[in-house]
C-alpha atoms as a PDB file:
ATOM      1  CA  UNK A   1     113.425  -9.894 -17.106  1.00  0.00           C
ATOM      2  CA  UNK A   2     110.815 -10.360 -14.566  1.00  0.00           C
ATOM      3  CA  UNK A   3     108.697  -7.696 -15.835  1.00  0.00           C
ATOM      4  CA  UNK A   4     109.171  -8.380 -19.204  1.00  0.00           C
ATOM      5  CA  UNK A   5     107.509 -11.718 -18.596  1.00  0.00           C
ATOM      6  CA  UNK A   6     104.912 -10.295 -16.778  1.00  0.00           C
ATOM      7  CA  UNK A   7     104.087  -7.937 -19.282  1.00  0.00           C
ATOM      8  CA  UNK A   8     103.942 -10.424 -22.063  1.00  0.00           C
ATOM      9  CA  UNK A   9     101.829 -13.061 -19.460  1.00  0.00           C
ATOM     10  CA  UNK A  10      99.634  -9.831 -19.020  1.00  0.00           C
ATOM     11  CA  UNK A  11      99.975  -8.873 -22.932  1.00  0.00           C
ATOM     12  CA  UNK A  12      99.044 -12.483 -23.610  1.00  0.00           C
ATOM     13  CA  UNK A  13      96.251 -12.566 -20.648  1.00  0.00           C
ATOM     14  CA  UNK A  14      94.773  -9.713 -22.721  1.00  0.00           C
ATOM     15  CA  UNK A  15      94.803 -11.211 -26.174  1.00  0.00           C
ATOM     16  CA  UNK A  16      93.112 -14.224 -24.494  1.00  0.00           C
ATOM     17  CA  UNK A  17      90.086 -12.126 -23.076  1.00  0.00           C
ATOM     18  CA  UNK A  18      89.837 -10.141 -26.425  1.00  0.00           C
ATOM     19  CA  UNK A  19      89.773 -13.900 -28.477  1.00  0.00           C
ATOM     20  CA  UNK A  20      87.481 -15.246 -26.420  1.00  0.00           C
ATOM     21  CA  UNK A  21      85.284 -11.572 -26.641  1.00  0.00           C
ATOM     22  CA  UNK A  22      85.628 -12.072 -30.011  1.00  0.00           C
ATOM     23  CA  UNK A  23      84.598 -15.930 -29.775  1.00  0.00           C
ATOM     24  CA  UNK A  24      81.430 -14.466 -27.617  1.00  0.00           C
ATOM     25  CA  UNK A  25      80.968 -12.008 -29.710  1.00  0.00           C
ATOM     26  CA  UNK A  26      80.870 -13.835 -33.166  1.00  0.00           C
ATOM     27  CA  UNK A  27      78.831 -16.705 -31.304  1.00  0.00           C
ATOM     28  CA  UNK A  28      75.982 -13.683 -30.743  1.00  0.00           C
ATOM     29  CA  UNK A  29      76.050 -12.472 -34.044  1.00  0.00           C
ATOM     30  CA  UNK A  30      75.579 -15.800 -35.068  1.00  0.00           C
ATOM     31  CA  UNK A  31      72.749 -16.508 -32.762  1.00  0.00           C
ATOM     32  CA  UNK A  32      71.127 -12.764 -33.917  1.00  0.00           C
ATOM     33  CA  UNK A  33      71.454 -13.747 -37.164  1.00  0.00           C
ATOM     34  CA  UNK A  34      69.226 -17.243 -36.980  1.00  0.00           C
ATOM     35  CA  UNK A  35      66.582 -15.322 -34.809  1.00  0.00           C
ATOM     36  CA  UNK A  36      67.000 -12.840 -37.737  1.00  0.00           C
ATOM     37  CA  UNK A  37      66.523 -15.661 -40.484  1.00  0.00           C
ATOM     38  CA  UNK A  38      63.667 -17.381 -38.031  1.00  0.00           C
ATOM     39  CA  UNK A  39      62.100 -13.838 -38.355  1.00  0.00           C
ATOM     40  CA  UNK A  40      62.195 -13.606 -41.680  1.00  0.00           C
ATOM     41  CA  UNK A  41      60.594 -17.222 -42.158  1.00  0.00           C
ATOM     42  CA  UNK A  42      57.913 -15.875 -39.538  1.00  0.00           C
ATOM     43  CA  UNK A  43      56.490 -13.363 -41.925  1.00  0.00           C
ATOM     44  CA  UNK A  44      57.351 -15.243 -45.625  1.00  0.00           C
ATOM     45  CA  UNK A  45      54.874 -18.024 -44.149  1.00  0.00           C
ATOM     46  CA  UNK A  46      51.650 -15.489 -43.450  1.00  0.00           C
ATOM     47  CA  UNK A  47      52.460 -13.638 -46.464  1.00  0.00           C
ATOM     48  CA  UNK A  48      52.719 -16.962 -48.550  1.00  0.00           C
ATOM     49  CA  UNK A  49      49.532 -17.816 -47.024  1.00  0.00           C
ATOM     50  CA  UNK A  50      47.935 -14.338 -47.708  1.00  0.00           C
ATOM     51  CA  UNK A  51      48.837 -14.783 -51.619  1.00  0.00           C
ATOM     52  CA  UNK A  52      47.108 -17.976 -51.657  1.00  0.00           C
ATOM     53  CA  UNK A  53      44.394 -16.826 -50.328  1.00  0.00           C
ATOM     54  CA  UNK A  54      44.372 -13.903 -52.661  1.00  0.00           C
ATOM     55  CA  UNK A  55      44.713 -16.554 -55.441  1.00  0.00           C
ATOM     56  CA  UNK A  56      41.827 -18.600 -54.158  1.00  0.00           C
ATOM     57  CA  UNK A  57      39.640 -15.846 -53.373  1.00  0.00           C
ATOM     58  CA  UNK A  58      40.575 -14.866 -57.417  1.00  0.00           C
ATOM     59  CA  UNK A  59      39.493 -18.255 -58.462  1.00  0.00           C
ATOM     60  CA  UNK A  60      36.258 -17.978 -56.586  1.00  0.00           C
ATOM     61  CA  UNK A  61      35.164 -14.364 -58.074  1.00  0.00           C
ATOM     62  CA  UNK A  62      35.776 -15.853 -61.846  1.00  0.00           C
ATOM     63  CA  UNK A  63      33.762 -18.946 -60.359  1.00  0.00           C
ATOM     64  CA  UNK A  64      31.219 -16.515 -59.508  1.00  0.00           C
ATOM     65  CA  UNK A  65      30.740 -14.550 -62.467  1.00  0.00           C
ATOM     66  CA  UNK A  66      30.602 -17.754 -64.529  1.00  0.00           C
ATOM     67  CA  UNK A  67      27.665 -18.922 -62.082  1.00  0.00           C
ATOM     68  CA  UNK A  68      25.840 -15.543 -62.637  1.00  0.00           C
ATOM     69  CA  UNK A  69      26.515 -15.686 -66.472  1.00  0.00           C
ATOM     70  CA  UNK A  70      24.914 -19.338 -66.251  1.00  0.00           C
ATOM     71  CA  UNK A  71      22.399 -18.364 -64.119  1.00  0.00           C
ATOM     72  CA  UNK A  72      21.160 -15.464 -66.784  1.00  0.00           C
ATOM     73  CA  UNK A  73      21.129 -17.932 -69.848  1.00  0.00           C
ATOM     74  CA  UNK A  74      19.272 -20.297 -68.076  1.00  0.00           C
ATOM     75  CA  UNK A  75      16.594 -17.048 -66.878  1.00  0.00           C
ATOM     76  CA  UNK A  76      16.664 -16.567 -70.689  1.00  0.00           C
ATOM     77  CA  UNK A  77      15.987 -20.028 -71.044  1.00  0.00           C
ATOM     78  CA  UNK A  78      13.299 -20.248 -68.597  1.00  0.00           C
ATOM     79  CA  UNK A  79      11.781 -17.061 -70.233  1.00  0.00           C
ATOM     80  CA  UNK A  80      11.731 -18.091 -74.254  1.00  0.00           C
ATOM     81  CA  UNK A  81      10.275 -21.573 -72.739  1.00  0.00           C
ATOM     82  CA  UNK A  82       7.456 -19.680 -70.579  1.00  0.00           C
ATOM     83  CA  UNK A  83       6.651 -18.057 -74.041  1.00  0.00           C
ATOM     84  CA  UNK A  84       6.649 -21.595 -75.964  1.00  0.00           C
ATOM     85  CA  UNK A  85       4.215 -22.362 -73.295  1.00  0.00           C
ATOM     86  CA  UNK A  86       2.401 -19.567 -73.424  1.00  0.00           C
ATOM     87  CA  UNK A  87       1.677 -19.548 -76.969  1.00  0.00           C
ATOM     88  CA  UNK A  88       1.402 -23.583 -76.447  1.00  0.00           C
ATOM     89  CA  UNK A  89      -1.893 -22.944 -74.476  1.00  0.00           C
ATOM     90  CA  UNK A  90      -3.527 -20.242 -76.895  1.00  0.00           C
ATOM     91  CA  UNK A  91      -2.974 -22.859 -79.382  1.00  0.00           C
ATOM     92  CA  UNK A  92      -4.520 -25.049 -77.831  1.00  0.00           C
ATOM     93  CA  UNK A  93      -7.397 -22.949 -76.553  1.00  0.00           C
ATOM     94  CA  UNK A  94      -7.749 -22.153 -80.152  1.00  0.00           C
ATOM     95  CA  UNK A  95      -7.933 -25.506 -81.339  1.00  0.00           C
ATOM     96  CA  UNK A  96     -10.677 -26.734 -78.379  1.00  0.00           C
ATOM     97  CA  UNK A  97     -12.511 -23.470 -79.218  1.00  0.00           C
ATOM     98  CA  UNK A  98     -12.565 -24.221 -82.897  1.00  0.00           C
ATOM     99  CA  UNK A  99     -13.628 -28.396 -82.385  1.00  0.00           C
ATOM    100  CA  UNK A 100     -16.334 -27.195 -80.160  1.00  0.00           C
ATOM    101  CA  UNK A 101     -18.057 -25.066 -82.557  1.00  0.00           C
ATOM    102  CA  UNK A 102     -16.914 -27.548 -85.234  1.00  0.00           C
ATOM    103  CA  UNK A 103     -19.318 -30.132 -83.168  1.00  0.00           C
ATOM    104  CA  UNK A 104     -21.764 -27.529 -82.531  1.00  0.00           C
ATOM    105  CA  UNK A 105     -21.807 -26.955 -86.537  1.00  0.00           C
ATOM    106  CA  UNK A 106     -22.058 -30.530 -86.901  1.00  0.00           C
ATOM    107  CA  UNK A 107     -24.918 -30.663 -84.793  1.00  0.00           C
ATOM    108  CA  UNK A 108     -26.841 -27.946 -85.613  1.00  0.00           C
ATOM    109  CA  UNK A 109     -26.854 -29.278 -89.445  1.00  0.00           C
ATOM    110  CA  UNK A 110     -27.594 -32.801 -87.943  1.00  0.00           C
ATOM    111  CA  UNK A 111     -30.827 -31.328 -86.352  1.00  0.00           C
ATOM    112  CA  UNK A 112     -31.927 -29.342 -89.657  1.00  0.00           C
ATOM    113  CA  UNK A 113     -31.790 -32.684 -91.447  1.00  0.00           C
END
């Protein structure tokens, strides 16, 4: 009976060491498996960053070609008024050219009298 009982201690001895393998190796899996998830976290947070950045830099281009498409209506602007200017001044070269010979009119028929 002897070795009966020390096959079944040495039976038992062995399921011990295999639960607590089993126990070690379940606890590494476990451990692997939070690195894993850490990991995974590691690279959503740069790549969440990156699409924001994508989204900004988005944003900014359409903010951009709204400043250029501002910026040619106003050089539109700034040419029609350079024109309103323009023909401003010849008007008003034309109207001092035509009171000066007006006076000189006036003057020359105040002298024949």
């Amino acid at each position: 009976m002897t070795a009966s009982v020390e096959r079944l201690d040495r039976i038992e001895a062995i399921l011990e060491a295999l639960a607590e393998g089993q126990a070690a190796f379940n606890a590494g899996q476990q451990q692997m498996q939070a690195q894993l998830e850490r990991t995974e976290a590691q690279i959503e947070r740069p790549q969440a960053q990156i699409e924001r950045t994508e989204a900004q830099a988005e944003r900014t281009q359409i903010q951009l070609e709204r400043t250029e498409a501002q910026v040619e209506r106003t050089q539109v602007q700034l040419e029609r008024t350079e024109v309103r200017v323009d023909s401003t001044q010849t008007q008003l070269e034309r109207t001092q050219a035509s009171t000066a010979l007006a006076l000189l009119w006036t003057i020359a028929r105040a002298v024949e009298a």
